[in-house]
C-alpha atoms as a PDB file:
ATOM      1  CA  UNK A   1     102.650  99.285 184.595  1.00  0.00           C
ATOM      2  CA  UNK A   2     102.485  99.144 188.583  1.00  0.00           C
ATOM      3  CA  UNK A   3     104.032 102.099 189.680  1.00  0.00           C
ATOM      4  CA  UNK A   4     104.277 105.940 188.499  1.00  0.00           C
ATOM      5  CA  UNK A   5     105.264 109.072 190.101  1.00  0.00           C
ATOM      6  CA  UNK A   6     105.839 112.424 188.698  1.00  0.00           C
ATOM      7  CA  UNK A   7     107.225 115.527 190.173  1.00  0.00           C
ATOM      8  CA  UNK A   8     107.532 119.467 188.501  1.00  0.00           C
ATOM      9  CA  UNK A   9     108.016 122.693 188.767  1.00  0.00           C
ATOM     10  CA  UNK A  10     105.028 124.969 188.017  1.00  0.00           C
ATOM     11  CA  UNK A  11     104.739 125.133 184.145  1.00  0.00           C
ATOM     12  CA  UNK A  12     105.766 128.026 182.072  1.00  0.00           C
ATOM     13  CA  UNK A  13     103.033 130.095 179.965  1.00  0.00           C
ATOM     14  CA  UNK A  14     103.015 129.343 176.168  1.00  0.00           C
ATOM     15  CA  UNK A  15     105.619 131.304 174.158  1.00  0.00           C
ATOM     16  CA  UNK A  16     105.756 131.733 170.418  1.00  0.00           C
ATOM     17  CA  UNK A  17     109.917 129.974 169.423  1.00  0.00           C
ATOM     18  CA  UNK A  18     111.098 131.195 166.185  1.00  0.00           C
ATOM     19  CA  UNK A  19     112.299 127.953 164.236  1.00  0.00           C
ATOM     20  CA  UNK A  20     115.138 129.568 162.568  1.00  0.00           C
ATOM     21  CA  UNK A  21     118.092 127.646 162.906  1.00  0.00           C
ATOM     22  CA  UNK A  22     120.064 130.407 164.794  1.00  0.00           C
ATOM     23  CA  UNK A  23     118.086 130.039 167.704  1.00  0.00           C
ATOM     24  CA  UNK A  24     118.213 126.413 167.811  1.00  0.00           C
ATOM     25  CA  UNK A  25     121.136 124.075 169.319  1.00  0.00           C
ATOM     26  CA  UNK A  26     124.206 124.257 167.650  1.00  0.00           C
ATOM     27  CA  UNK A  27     124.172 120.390 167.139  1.00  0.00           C
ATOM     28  CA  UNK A  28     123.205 117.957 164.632  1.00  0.00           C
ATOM     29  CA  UNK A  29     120.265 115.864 165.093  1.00  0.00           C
ATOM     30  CA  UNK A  30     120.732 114.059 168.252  1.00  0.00           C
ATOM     31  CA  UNK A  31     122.241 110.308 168.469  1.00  0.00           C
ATOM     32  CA  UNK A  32     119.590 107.888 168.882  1.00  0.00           C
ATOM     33  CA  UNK A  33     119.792 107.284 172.242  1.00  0.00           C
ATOM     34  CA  UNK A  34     117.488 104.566 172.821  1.00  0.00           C
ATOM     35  CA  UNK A  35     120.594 101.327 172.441  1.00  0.00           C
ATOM     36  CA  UNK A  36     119.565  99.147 174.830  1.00  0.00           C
ATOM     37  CA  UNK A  37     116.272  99.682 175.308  1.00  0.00           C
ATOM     38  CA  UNK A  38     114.804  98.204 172.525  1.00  0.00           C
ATOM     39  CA  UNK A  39     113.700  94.659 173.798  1.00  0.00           C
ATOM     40  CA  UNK A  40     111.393  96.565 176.347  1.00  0.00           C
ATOM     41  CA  UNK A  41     110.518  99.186 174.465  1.00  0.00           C
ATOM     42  CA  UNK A  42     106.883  97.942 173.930  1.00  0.00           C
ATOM     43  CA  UNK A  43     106.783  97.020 177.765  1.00  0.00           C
ATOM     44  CA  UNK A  44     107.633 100.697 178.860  1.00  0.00           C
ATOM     45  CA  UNK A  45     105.528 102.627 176.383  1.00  0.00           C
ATOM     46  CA  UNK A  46     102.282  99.934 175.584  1.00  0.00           C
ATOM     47  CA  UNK A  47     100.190 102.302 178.116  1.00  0.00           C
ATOM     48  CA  UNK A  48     101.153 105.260 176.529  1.00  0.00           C
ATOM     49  CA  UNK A  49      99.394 104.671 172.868  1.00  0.00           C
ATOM     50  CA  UNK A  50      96.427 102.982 171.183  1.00  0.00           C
ATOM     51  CA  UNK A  51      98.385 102.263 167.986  1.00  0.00           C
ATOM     52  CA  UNK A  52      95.374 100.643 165.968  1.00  0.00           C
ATOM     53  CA  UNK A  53      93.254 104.151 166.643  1.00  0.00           C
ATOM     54  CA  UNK A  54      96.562 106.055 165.367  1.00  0.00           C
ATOM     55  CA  UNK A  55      96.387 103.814 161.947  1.00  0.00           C
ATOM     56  CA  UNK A  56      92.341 104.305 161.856  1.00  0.00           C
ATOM     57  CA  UNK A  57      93.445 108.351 161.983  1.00  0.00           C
ATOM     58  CA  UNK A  58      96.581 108.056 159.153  1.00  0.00           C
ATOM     59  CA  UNK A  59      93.253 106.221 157.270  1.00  0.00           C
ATOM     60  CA  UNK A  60      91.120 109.108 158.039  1.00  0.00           C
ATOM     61  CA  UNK A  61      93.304 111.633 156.569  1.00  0.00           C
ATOM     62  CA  UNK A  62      94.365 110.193 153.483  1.00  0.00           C
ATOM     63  CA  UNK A  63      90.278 109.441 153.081  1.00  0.00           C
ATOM     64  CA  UNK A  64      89.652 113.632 153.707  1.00  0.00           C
ATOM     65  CA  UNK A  65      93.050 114.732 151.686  1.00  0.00           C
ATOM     66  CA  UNK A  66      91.652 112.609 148.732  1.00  0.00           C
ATOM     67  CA  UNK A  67      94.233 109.724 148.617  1.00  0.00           C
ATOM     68  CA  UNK A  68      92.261 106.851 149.959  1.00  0.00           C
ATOM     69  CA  UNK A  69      93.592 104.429 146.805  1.00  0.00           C
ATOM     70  CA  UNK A  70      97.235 104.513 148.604  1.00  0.00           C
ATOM     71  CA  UNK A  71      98.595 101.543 148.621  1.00  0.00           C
ATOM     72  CA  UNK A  72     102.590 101.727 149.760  1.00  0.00           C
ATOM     73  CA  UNK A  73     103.428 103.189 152.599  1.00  0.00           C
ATOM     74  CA  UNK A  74     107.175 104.715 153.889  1.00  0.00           C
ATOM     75  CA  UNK A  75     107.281 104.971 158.208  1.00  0.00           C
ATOM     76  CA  UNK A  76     109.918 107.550 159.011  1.00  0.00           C
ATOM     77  CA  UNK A  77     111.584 106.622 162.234  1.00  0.00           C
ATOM     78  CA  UNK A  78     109.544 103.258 162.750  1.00  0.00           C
ATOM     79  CA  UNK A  79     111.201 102.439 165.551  1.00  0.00           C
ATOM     80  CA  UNK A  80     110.321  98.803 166.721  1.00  0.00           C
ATOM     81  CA  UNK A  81     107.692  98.829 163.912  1.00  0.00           C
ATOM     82  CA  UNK A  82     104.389  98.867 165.735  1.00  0.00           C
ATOM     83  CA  UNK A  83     102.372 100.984 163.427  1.00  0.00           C
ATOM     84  CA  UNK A  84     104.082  99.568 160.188  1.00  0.00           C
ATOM     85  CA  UNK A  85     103.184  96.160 160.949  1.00  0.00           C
ATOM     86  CA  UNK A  86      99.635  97.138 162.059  1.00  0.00           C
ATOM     87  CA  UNK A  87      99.360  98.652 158.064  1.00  0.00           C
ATOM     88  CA  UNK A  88     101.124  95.661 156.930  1.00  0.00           C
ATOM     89  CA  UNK A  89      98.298  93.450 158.403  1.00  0.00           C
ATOM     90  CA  UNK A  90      95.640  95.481 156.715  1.00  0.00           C
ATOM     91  CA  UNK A  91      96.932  94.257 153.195  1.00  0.00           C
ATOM     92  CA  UNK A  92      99.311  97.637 152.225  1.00  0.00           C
ATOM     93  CA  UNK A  93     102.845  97.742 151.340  1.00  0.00           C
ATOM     94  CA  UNK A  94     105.145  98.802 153.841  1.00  0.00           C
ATOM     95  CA  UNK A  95     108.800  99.947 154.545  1.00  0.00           C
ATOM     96  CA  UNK A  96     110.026 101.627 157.727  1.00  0.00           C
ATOM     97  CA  UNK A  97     113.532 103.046 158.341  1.00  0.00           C
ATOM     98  CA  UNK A  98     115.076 103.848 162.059  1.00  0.00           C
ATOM     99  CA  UNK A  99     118.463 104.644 162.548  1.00  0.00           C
ATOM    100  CA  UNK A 100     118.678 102.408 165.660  1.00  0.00           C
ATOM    101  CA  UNK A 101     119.700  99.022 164.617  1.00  0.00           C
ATOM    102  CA  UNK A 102     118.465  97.471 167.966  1.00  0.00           C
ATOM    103  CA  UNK A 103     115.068  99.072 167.426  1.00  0.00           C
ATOM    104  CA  UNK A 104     115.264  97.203 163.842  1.00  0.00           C
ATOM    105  CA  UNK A 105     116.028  93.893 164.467  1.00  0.00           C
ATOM    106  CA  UNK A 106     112.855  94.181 166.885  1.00  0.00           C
ATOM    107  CA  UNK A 107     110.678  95.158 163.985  1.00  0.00           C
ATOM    108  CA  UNK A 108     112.064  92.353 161.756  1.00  0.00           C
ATOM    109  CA  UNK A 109     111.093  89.710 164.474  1.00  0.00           C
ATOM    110  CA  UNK A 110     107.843  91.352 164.473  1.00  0.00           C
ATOM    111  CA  UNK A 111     107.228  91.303 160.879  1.00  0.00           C
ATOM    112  CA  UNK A 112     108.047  87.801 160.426  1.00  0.00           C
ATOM    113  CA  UNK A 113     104.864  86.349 160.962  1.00  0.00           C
ATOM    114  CA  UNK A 114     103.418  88.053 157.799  1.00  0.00           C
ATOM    115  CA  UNK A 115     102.733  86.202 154.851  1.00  0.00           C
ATOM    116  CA  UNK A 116     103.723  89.716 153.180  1.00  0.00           C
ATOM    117  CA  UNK A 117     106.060  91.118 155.923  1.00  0.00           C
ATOM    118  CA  UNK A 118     106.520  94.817 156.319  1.00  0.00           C
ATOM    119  CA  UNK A 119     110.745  95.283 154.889  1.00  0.00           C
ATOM    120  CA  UNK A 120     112.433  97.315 157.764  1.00  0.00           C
ATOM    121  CA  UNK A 121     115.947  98.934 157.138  1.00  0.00           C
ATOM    122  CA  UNK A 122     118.358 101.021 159.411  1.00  0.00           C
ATOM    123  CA  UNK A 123     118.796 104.618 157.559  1.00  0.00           C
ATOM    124  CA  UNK A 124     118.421 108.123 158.613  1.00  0.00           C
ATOM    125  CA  UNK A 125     115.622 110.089 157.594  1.00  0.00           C
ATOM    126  CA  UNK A 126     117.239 112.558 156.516  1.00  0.00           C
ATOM    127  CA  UNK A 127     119.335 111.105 153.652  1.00  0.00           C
ATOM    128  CA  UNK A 128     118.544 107.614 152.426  1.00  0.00           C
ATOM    129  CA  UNK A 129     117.279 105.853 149.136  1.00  0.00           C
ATOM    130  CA  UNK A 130     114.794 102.860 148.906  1.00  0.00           C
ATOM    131  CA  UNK A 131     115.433 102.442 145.253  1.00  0.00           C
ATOM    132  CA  UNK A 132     111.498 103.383 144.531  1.00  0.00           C
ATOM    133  CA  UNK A 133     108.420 105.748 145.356  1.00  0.00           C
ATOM    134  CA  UNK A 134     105.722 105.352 147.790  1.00  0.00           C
ATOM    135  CA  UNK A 135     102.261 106.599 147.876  1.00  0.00           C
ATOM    136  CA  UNK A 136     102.198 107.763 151.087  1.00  0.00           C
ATOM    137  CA  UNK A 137     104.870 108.801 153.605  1.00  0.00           C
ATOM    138  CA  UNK A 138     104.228 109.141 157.588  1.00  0.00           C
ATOM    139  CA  UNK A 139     106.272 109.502 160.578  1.00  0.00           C
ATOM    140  CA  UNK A 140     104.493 109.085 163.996  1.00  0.00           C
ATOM    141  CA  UNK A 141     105.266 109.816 167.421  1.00  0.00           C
ATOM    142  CA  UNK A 142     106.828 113.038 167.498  1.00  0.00           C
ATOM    143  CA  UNK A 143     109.550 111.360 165.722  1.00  0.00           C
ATOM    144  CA  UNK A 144     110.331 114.220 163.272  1.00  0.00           C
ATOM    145  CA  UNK A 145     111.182 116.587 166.749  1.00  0.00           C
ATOM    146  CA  UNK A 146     114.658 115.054 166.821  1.00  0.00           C
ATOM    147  CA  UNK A 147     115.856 116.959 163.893  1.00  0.00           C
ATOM    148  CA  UNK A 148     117.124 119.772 165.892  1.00  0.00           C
ATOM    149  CA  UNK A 149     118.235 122.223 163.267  1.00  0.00           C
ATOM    150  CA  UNK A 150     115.961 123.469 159.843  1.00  0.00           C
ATOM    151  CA  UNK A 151     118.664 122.066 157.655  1.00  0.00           C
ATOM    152  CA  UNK A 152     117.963 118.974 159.153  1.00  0.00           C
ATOM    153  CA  UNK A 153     114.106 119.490 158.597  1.00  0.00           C
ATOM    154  CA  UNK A 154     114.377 120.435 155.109  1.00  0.00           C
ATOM    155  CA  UNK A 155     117.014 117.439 154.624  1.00  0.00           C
ATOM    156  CA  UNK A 156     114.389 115.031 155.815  1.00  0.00           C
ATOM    157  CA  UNK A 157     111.520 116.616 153.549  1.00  0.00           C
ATOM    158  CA  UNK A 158     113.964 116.651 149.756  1.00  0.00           C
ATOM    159  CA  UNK A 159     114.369 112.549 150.733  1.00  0.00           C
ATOM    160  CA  UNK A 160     110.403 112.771 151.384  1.00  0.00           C
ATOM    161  CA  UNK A 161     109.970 114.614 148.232  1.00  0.00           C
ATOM    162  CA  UNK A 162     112.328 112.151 146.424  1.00  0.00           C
ATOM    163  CA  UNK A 163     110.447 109.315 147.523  1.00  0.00           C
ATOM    164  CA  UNK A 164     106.877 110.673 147.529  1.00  0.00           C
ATOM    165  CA  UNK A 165     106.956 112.975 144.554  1.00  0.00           C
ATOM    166  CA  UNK A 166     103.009 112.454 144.235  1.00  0.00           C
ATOM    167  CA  UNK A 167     101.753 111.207 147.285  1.00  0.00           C
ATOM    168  CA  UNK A 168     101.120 112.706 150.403  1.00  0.00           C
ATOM    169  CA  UNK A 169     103.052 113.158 153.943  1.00  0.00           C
ATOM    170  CA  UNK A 170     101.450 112.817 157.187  1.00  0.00           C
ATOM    171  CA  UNK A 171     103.605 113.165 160.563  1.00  0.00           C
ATOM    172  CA  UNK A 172     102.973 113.805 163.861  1.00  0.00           C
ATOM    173  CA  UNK A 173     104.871 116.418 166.146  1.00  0.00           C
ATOM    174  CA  UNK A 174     104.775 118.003 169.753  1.00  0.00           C
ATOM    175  CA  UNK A 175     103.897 121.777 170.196  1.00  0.00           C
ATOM    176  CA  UNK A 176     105.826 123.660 172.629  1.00  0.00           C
ATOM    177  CA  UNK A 177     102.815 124.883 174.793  1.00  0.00           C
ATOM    178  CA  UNK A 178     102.520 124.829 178.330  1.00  0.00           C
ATOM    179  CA  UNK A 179     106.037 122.424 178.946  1.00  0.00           C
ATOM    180  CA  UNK A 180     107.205 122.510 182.499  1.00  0.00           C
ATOM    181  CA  UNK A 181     110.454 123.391 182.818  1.00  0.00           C
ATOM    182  CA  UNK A 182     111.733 120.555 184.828  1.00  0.00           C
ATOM    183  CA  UNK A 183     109.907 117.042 185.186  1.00  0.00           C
ATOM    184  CA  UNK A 184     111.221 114.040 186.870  1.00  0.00           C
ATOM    185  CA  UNK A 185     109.555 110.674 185.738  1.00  0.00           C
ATOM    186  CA  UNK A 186     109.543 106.853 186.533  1.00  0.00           C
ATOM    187  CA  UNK A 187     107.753 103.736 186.301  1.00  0.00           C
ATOM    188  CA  UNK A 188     107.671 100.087 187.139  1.00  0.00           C
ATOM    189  CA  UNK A 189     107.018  97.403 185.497  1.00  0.00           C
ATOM    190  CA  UNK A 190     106.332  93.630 186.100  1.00  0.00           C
ATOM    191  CA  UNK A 191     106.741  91.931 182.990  1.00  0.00           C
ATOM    192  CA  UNK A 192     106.468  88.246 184.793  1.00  0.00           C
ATOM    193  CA  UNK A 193     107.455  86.785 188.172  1.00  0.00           C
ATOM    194  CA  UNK A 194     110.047  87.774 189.897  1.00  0.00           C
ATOM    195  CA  UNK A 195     110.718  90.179 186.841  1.00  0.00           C
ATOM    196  CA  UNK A 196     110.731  93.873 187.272  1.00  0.00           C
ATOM    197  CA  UNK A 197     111.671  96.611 185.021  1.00  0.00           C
ATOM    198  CA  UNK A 198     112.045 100.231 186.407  1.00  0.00           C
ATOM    199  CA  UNK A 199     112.257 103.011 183.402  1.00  0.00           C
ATOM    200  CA  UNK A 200     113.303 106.739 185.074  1.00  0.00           C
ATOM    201  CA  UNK A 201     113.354 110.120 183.042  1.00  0.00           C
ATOM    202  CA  UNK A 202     114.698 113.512 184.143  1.00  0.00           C
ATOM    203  CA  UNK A 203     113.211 116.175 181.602  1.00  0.00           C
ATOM    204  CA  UNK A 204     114.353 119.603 180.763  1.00  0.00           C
ATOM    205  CA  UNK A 205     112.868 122.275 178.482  1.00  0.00           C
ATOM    206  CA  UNK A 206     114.937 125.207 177.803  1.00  0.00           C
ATOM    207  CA  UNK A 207     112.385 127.831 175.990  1.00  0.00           C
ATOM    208  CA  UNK A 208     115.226 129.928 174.186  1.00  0.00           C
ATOM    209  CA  UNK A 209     115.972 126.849 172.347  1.00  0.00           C
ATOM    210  CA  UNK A 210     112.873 125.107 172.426  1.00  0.00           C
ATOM    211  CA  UNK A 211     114.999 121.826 173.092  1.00  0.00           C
ATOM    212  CA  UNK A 212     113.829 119.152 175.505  1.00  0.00           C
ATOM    213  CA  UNK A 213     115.986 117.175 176.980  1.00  0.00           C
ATOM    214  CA  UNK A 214     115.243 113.424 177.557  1.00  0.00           C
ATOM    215  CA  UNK A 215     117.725 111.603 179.983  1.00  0.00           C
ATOM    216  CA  UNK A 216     115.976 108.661 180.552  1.00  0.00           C
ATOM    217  CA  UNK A 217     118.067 105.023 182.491  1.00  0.00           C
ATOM    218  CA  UNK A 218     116.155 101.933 182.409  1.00  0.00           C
ATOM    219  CA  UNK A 219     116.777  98.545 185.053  1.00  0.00           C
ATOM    220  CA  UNK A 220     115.649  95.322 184.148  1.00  0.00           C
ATOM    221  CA  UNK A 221     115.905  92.917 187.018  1.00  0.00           C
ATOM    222  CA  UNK A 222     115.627  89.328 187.372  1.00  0.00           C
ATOM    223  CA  UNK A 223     114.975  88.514 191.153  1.00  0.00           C
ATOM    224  CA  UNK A 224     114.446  84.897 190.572  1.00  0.00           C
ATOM    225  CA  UNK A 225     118.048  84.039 189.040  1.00  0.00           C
ATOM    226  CA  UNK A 226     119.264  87.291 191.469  1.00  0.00           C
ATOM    227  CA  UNK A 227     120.552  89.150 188.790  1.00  0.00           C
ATOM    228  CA  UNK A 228     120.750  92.697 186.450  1.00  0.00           C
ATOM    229  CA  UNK A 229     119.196  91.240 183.289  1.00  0.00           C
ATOM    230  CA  UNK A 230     119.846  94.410 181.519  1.00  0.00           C
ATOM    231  CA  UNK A 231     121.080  98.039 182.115  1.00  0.00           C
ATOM    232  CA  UNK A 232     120.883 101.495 179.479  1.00  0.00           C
ATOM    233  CA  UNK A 233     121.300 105.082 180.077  1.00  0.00           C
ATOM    234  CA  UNK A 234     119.898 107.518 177.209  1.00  0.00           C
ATOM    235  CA  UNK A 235     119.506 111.131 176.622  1.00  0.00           C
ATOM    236  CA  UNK A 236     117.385 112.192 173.938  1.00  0.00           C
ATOM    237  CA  UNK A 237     117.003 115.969 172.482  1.00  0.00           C
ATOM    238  CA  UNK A 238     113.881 117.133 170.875  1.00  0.00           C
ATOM    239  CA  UNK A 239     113.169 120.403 169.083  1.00  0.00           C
ATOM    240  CA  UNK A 240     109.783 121.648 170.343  1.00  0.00           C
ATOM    241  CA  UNK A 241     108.020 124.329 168.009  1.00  0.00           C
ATOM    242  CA  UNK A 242     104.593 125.517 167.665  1.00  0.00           C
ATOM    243  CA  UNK A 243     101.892 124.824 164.636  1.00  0.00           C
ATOM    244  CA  UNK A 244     103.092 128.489 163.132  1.00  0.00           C
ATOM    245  CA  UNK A 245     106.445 128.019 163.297  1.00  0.00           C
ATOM    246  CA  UNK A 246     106.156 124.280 161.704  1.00  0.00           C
ATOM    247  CA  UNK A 247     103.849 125.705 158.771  1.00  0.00           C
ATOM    248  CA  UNK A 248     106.672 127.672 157.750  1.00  0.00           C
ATOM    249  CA  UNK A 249     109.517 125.802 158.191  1.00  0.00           C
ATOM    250  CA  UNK A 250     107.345 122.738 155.768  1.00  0.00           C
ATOM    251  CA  UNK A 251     106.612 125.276 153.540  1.00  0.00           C
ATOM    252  CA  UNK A 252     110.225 126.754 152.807  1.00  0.00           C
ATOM    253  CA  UNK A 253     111.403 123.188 152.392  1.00  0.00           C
ATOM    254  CA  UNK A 254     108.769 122.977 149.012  1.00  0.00           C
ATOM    255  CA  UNK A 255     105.629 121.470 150.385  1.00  0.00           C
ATOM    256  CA  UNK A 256     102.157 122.654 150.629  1.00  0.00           C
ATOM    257  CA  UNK A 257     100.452 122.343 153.858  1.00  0.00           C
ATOM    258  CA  UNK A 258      97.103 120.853 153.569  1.00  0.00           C
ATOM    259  CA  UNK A 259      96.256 120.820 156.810  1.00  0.00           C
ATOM    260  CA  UNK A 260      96.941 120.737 160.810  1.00  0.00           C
ATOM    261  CA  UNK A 261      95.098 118.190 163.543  1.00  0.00           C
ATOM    262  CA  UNK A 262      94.598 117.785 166.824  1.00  0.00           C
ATOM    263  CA  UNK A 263      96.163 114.441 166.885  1.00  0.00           C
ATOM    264  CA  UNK A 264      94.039 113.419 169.550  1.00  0.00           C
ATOM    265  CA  UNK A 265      90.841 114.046 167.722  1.00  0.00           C
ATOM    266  CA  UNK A 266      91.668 114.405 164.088  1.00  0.00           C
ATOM    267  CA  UNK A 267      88.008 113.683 162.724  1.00  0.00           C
ATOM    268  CA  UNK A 268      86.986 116.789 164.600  1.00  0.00           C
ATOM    269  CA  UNK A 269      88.931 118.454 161.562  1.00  0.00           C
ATOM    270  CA  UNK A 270      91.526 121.041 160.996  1.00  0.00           C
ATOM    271  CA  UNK A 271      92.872 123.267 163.881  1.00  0.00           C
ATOM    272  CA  UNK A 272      93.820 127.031 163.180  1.00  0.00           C
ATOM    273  CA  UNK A 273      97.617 127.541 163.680  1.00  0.00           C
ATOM    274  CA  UNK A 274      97.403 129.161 166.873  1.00  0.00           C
ATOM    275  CA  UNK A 275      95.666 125.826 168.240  1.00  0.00           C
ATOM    276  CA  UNK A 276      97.123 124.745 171.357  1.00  0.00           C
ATOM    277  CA  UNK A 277      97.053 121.117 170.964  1.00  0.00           C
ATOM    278  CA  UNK A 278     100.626 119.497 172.492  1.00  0.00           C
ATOM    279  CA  UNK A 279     100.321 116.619 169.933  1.00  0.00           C
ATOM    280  CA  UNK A 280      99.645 117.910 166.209  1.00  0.00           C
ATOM    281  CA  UNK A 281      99.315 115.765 162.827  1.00  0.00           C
ATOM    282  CA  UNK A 282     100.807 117.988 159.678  1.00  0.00           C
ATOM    283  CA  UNK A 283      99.187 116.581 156.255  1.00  0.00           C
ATOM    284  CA  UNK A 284     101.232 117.936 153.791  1.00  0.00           C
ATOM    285  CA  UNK A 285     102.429 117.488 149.967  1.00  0.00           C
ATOM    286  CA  UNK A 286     105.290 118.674 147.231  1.00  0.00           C
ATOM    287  CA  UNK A 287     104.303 121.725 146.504  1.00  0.00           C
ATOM    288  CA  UNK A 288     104.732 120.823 142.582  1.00  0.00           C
ATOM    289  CA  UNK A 289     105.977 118.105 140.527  1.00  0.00           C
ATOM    290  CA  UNK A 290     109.603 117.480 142.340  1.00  0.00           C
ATOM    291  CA  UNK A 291     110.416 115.971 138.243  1.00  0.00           C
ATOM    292  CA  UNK A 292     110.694 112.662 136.968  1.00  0.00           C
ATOM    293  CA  UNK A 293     111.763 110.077 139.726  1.00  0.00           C
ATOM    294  CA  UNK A 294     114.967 108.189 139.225  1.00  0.00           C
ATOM    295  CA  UNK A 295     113.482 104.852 139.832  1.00  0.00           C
ATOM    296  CA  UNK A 296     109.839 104.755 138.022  1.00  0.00           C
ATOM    297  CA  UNK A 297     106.904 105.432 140.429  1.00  0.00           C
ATOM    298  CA  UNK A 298     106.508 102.256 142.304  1.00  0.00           C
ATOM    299  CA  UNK A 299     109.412 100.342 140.638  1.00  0.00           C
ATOM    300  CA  UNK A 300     111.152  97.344 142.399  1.00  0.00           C
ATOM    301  CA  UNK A 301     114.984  98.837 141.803  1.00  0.00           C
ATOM    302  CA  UNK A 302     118.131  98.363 143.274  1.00  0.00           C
ATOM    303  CA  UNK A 303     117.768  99.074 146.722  1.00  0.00           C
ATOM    304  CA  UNK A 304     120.479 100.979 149.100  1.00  0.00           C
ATOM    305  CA  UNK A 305     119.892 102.751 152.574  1.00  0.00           C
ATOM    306  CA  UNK A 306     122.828 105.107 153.241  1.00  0.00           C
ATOM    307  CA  UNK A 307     124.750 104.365 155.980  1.00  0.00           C
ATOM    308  CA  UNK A 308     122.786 105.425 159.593  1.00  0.00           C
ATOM    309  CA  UNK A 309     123.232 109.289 160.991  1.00  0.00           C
ATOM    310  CA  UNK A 310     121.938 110.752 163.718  1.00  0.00           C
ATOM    311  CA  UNK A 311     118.140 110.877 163.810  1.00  0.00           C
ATOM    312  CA  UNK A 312     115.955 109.184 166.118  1.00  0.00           C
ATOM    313  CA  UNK A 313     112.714 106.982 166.545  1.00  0.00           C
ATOM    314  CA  UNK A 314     109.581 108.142 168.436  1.00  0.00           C
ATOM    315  CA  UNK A 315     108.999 108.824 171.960  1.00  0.00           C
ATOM    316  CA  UNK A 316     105.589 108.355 172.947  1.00  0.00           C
ATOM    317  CA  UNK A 317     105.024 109.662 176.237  1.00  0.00           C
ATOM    318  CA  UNK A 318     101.241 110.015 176.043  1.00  0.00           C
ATOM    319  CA  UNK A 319      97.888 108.235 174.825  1.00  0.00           C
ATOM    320  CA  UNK A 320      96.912 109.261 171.074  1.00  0.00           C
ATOM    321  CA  UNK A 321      93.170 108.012 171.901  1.00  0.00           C
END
């Protein structure tokens, strides 16, 4: 990255939002929003994230939660596959889903130099079925914020449960503390000569919602053969909501919370829920036996990934590290 400039109004002081669907947006879980971004999707966010150190930290958890046997692993909203592949290359089994196609077919050119390559599949977290069970389930990158509504939420968590009736489920998500109300964003980017790549944001944060609103347009120019290699416009909606507010909305969808982190510094250990960390890691768990699973606890079944819905992969906008 060459370039960056940021401009806001002054922020807003933290305020409590009640998660109950009532006061949240009317729609369904935003569209993806990210077509046509995904062959520079590493290029505009690589500075952003220290993906290795967010793997060491899924590690670290499942090591304090006692579940440091797992071996399979499910990536909700695995968007070009970063962190799935990283696992994959420290010997576990791995599937993502993303509901972006685009963002898929990225992650399957990724995986392909595996001897054991991560499988990666378009589906919506909220409804889809992998034919089998996982140890583990984790979801990084705020990625769970794009449900916008709790039906949504507790949607996503009975296909967790389904899928993870044993295990554990670790995701990341973005506390509404101290967001400015208005932020205007851009960068530049040189990805070789006479290549540039210029990725703009406008941001909005309406408090009575808690929604932020992404509308992001990236350029990708070739100056050498004088033309517009590439050209997307995007807008993104996330549903902001503090560490109290999350506790009970994972809790009235049947899990057990077993903990909340500073994402940033995990191993410094669990945060109260009043913490005012802007990136949080929820360790959670079915709250008791979910019943038998249709497809045998690790079984190799018939697979099928229900057709993609709205839902969304992550937006990393700053460093985990």
């Amino acid at each position: 990255m060459e370039e960056r400039n940021v401009s806001a109004m002054p922020e807003t002081a933290p305020r409590e939002i009640p998660s109950s669907s009532d006061r949240a947006t009317e729609e369904a879980a935003s569209p993806s929003g990210y077509r046509g971004m995904a062959d520079y999707w590493e290029l505009i966010t690589g500075d952003h994230a220290d993906h290795e150190a967010e793997m060491d930290n899924l590690e670290l958890l499942l090591r304090r939660h006692g579940a440091p046997r797992s071996q399979s692993f499910l990536d909700l909203g695995c968007g070009s596959g970063v962190q799935a592949t990283i696992l994959a290359s420290r010997g576990y089994d791995v599937t993502g889903i993303d509901c972006e196609p685009d963002m898929i077919q990225v992650a399957r050119n990724r995986a392909g130099r595996f001897r054991i390559p991560p499988r990666f599949e378009v589906g919506d977290m909220r409804s889809f079925d992998m034919g089998r069970t996982y140890d583990v389930a984790y979801s990084w990158r705020g990625a769970v914020d794009h449900l916008l509504r709790d039906d949504d939420f507790e949607s996503m968590l009975g296909s967790v449960r389904r899928h993870v009736p044993k295990g554990v489920f670790i995701f990341e998500f973005w506390q509404n503390i101290g967001l400015r109300p208005h932020v205007e964003y851009w960068e530049k980017h040189h990805p070789g000569p006479q290549r540039e790549v210029l990725y703009l944001q406008n941001i909005r944060y309406d408090p009575v919602s808690s929604i932020l609103t992404r509308e992001a347009e990236l350029y990708a120019l070739d100056f050498g053969a004088g033309k517009l290699e590439a050209h997307s416009v995007s807008t993104v909606r996330s549903r902001m909501l503090t560490i109290r507010s999350m506790g009970a909305l994972v809790e009235r969808g049947g899990f057990e919370v077993l903990g909340f982190y500073d994402a940033t510094q995990p191993w410094q250990g669990p945060v109260e829920r009043a913490h005012p960390a802007h990136q949080v890691l929820c360790v959670c768990r079915p709250r008791r036996p979910f019943g038998a699973s249709p497809f045998g606890h690790g079984s190799l079944g018939s697979t099928h990934v229900s057709p993609a819905l709205p839902g969304l992969p992550s937006v990393p906008l700053r460093r985990s590290t």
